[in-house]
Protein backbone atom coordinates (compact mmCIF):
# COMPACT_ATOMS: atom_id res chain seq x y z
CA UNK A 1 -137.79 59.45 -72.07
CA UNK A 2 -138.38 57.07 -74.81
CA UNK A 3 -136.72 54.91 -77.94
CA UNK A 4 -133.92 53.15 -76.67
CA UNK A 5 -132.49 55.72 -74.09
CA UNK A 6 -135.50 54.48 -72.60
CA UNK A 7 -134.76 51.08 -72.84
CA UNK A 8 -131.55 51.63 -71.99
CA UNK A 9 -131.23 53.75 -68.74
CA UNK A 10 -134.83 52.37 -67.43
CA UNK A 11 -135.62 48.82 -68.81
CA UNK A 12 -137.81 46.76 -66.46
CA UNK A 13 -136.44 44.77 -63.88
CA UNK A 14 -137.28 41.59 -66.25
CA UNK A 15 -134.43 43.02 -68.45
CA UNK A 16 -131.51 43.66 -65.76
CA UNK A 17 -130.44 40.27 -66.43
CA UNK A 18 -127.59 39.86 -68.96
CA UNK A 19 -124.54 38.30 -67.10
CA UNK A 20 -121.14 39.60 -66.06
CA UNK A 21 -118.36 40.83 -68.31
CA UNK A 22 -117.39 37.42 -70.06
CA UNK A 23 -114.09 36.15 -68.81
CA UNK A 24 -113.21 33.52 -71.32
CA UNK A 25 -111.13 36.53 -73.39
CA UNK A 26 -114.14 37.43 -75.34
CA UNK A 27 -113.65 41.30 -73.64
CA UNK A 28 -110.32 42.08 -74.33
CA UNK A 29 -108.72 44.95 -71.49
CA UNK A 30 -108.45 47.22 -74.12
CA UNK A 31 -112.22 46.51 -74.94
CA UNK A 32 -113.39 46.97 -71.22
CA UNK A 33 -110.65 49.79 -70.44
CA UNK A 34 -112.97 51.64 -73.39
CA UNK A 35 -115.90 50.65 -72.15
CA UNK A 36 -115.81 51.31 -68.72
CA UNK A 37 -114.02 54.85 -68.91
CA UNK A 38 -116.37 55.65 -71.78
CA UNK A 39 -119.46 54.98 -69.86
CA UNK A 40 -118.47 56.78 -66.58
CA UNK A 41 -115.95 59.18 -67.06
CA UNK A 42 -113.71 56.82 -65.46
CA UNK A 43 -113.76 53.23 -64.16
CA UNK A 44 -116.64 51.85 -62.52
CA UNK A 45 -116.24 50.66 -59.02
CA UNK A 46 -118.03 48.06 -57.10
CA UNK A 47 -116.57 45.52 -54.71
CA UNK A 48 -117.27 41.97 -55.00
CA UNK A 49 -118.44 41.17 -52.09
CA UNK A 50 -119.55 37.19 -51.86
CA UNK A 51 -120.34 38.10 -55.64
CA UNK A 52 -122.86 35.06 -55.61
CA UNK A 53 -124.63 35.46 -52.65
CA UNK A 54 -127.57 36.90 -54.05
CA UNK A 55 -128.20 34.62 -56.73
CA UNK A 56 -127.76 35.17 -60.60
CA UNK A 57 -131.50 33.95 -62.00
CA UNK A 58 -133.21 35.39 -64.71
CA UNK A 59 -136.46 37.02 -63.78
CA UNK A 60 -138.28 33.73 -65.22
CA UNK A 61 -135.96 31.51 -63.81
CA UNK A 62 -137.42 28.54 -61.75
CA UNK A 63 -135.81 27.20 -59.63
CA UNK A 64 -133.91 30.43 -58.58
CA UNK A 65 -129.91 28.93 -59.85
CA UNK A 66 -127.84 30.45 -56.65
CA UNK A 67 -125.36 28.71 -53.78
CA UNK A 68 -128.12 29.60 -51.29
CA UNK A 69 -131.44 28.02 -50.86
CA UNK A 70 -133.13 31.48 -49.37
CA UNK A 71 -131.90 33.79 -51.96
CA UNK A 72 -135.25 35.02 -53.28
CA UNK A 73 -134.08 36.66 -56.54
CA UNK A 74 -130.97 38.85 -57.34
CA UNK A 75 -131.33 40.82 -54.32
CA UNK A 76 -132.10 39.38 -51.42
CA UNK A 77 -131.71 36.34 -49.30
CA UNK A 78 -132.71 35.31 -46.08
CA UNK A 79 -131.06 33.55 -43.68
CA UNK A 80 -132.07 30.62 -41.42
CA UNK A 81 -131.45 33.31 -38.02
CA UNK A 82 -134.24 36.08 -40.14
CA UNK A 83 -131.11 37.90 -40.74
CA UNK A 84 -132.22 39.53 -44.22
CA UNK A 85 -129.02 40.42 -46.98
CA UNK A 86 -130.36 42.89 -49.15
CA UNK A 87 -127.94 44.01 -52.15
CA UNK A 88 -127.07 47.58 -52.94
CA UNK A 89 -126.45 48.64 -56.30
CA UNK A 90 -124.64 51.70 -56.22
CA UNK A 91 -121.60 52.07 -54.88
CA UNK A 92 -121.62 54.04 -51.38
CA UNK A 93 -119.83 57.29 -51.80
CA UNK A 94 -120.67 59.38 -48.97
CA UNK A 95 -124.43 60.39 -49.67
CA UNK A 96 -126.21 57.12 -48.12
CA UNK A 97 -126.86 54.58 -50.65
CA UNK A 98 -125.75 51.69 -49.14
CA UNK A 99 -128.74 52.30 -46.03
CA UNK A 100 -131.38 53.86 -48.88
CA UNK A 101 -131.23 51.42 -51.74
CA UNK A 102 -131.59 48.63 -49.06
CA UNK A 103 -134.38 50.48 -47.41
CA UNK A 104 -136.49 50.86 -50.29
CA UNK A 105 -136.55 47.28 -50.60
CA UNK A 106 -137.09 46.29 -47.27
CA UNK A 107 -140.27 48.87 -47.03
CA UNK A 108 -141.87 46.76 -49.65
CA UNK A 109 -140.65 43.61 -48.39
CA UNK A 110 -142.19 44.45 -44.80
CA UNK A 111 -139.00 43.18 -43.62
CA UNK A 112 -137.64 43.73 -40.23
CA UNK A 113 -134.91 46.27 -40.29
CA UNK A 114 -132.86 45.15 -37.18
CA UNK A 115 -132.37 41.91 -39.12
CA UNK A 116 -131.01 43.50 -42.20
CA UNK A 117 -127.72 43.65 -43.76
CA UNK A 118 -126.53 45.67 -46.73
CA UNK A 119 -124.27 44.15 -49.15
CA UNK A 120 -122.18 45.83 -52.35
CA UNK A 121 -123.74 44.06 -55.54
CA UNK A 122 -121.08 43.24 -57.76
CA UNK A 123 -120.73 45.02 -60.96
CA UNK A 124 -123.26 43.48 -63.38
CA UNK A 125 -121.80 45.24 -66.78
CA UNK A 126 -122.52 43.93 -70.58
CA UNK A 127 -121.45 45.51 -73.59
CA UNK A 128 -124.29 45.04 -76.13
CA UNK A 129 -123.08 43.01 -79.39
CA UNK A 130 -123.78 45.05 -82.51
CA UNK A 131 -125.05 47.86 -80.76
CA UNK A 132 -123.80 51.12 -78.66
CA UNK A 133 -123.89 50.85 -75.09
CA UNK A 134 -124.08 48.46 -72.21
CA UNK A 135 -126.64 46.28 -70.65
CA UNK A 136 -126.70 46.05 -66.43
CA UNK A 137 -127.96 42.88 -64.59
CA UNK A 138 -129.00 44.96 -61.64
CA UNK A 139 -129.86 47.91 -63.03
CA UNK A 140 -127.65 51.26 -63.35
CA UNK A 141 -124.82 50.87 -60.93
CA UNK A 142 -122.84 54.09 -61.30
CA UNK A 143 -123.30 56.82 -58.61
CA UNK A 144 -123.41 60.88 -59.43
CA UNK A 145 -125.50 63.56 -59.91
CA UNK A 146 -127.71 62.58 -56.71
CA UNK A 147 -129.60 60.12 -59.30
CA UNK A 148 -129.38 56.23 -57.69
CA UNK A 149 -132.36 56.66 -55.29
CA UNK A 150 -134.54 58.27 -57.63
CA UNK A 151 -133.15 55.69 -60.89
CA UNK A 152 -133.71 52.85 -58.42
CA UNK A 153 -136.76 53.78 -56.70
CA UNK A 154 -139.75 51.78 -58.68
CA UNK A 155 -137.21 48.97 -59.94
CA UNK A 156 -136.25 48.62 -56.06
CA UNK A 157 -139.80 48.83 -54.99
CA UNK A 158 -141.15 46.10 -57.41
CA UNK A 159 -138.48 44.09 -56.05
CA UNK A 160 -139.25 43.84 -52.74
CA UNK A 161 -143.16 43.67 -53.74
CA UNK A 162 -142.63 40.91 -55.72
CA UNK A 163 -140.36 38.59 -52.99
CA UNK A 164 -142.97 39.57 -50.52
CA UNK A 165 -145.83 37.85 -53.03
CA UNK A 166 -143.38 34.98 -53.27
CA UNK A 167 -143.19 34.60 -49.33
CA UNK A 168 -146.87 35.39 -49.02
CA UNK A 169 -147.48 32.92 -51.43
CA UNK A 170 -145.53 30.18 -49.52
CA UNK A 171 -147.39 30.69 -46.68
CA UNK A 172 -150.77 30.48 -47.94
CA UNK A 173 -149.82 26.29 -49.61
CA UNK A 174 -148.16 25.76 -46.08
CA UNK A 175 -151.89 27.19 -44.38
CA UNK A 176 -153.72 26.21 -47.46
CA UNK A 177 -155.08 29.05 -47.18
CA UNK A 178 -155.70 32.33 -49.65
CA UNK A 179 -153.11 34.12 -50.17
CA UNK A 180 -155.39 37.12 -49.92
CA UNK A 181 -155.96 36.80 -46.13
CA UNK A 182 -153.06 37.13 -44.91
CA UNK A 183 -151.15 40.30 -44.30
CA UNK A 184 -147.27 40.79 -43.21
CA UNK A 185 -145.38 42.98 -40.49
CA UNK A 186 -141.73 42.76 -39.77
CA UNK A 187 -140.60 39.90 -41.38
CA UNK A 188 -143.29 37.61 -40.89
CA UNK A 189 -146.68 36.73 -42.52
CA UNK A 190 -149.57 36.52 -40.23
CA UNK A 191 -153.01 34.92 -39.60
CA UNK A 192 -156.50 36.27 -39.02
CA UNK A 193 -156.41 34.42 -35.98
CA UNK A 194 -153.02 35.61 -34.92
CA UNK A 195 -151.06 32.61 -36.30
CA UNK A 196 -147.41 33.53 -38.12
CA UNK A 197 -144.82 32.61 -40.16
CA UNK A 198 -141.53 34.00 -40.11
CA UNK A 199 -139.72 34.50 -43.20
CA UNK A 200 -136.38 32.62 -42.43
CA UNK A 201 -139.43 29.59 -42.27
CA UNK A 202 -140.58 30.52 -45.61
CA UNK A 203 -137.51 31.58 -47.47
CA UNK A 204 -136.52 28.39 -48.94
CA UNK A 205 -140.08 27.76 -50.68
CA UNK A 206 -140.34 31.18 -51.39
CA UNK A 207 -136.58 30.74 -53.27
CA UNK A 208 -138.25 27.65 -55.28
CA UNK A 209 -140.55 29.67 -57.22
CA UNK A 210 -140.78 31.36 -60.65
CA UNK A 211 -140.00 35.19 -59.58
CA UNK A 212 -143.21 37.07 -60.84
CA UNK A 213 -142.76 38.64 -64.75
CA UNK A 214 -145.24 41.08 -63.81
CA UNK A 215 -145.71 44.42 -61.41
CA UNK A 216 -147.30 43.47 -58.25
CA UNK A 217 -149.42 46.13 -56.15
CA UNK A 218 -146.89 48.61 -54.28
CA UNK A 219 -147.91 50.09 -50.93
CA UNK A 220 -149.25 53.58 -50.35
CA UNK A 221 -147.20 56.16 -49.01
CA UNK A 222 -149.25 56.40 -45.63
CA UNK A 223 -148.74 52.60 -44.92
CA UNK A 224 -144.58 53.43 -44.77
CA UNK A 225 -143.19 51.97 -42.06
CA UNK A 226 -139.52 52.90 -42.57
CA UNK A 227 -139.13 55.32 -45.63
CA UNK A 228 -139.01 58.59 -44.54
CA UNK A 229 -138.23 57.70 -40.56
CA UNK A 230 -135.05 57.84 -38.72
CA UNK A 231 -132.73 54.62 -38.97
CA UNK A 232 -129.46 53.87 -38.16
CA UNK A 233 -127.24 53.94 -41.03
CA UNK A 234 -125.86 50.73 -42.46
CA UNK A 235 -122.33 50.28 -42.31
CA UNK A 236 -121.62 53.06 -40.21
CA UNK A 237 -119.41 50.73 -37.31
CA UNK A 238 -117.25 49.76 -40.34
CA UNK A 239 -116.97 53.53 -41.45
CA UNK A 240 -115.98 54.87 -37.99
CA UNK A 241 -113.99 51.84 -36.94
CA UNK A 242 -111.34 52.23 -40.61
CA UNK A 243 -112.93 48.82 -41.51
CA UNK A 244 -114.52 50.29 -44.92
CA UNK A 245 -112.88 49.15 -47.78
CA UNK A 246 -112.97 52.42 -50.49
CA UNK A 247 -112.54 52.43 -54.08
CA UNK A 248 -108.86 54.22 -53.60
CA UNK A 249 -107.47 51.19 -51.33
CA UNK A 250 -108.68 48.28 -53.70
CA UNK A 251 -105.15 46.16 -54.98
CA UNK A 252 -106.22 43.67 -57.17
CA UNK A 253 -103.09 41.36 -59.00
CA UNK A 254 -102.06 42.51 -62.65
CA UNK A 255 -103.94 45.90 -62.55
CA UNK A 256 -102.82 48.67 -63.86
CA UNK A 257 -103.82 52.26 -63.32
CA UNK A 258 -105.43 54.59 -65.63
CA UNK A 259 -104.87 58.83 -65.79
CA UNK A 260 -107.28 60.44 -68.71
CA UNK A 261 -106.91 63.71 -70.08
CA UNK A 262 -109.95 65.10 -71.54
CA UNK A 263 -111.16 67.37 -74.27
CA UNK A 264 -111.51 70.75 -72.37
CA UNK A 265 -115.02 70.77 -74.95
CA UNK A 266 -117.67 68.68 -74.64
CA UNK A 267 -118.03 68.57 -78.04
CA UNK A 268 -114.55 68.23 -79.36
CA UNK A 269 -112.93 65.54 -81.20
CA UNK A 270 -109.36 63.85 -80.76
CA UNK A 271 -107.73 64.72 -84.10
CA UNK A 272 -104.03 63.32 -82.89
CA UNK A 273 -101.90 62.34 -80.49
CA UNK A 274 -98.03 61.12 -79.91
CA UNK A 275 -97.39 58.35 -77.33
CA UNK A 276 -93.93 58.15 -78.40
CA UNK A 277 -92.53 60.05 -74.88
CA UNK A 278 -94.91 58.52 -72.61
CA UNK A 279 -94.24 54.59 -73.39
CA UNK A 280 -90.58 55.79 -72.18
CA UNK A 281 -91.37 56.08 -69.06
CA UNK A 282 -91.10 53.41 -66.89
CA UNK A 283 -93.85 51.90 -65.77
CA UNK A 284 -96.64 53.16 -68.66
CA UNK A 285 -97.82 50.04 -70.11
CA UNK A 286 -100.28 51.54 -73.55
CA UNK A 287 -101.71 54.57 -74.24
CA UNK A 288 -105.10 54.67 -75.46
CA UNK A 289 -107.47 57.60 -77.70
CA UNK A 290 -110.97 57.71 -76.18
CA UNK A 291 -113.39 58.60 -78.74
CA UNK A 292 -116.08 60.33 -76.98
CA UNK A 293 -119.99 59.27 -76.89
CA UNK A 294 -121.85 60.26 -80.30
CA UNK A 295 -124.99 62.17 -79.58
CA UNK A 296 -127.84 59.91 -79.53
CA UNK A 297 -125.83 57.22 -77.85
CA UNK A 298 -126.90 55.35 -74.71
CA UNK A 299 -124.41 57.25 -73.08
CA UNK A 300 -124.20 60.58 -74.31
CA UNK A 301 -123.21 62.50 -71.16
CA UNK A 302 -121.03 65.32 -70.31
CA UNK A 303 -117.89 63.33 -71.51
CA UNK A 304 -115.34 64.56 -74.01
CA UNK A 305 -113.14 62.56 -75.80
CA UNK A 306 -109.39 62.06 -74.78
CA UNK A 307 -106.50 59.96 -74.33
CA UNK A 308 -105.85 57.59 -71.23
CA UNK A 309 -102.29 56.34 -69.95
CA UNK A 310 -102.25 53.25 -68.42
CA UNK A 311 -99.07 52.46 -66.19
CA UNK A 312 -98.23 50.26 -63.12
CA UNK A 313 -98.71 53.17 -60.66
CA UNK A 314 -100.18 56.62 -60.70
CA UNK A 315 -97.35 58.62 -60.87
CA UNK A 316 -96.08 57.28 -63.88
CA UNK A 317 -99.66 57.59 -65.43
């Protein structure tokens, strides 16, 4: 792919940095009711979960600007204990993400995975002034079509590559030693002569430097250690124990929800429609038209225009 759907869907990791949907009424709901159900057929869902955690620095940034002092980028941090938070992306649907995106990572990073912990990213969304489309701090973060592993796989790679130089790097000024002699296994970076480093020991150096603004060497596919073995599945106590929190159970003050009816043709256009009997019902707060995506645009899916109702409850919608 290339021009700016190019740019768009797959810009380097360097460019997943613009910040959240402003909050100082520059985004109207209106605007980012658009938005969002324009861009993924409806509304994008990811939990905030400790929203911060993971740090918010640019991929230049240094020192890393976060609440921890082991968060070694936007994705991971590293606690004190070795236990390793490492963020997903996509929301968790069913098909795995929430173990995979993690995994991919942590193959790179060499970390250890009995020490790691998946958490939800929160939704890093931008609307682009003066142009079509949206920009994403972490990358992509919707989930369909059996696409986040395969969207995320290099950016997610280069990630974990690139906090494992950082770590590496730490360890070599702490040995005075090159960098080049030393090799990693399971969370730690070792010696010739057998000597090692944990990571927990290394994190908050590692956190203190400039994250790399180039690709680092990846590993081969025979040195894999975890991708493409059997792991246990992250999250999976809180699935089977009803301690999940899914999309359909979120209640968050003042929101309202939002029914669309579409087009029945991709390629159709709203010419007109009368909200006149709707706004009498109680409970429907606005009804909005939904122009659909023009051809060319970033997102220029399978999504045909239509109207959305937005109400206090979905019944009324």
């Amino acid at each position: 792919m290339s021009g700016p759907d190019r740019e768009y869907w797959h810009a380097s990791l360097d460019d997943f940095v613009a910040p959240l949907m402003p909050t100082d009424g520059t985004t109207s709901r209106r605007e980012f009711m658009r938005l969002s159900l324009t861009a993924s057929g409806g509304l994008l869902f990811a939990a905030s979960i400790a929203p911060r955690l993971l740090g918010a620095a640019t991929a230049d940034a240094s020192p890393v600007e976060t609440e921890s002092e082991s968060a070694i980028g936007l994705f991971i941090q590293i606690d004190p204990d070795g236990m390793t938070h490492i963020g997903a992306r996509c929301p968790e649907i069913g098909q795995g993400v929430y173990t995979a995106l993690p995994m991919i990572i942590a193959e790179e990073l060499d970390a250890d995975w009995s020490k790691v912990r998946a958490v939800q990213l929160p939704l890093g969304i931008k609307k682009i002034p003066e142009a079509p489309g949206v920009s994403w701090k972490y990358g992509p973060q919707g989930a369909g079509g059996s696409t986040s592993v395969p969207e995320a796989w290099s950016d997610l790679r280069q990630i974990g590559a690139r906090a494992r130089h950082l770590l590496v790097t730490a360890a070599a000024r702490q040995w005075q030693t090159d960098a080049s002699a030393l090799r990693t296994e399971a969370g730690e970076v070792i010696r010739a002569d057998g000597r090692r480093l944990s990571y927990a020991e290394l994190a908050p150096a590692a956190a203190q430097m400039a994250w790399p603004v180039v690709d680092v060497p990846l590993k081969s596919a025979k040195d894999y250690r975890l991708l493409g073995s059997r792991q246990r599945q992250l999250g999976l106590e809180d699935i089977v124990t009803g301690r999940a929190g899914y999309g359909i159970d979120a209640r968050m003050p003042g929101a309202w929800v939002a029914v669309v009816a579409r087009c029945p043709h991709f390629d159709g256009e709203l010419m007109s429609f009368d909200a006149s009997a709707a706004l009498k019902i109680p409970g429907v707060r606005q009804v909005l038209a939904l122009p659909g995506p023009k051809f060319g645009e970033p997102i220029s899916a399978n999504l045909a225009p239509g109207v959305a109702v937005l109400a206090d409850d979905t019944w009324s919608a």
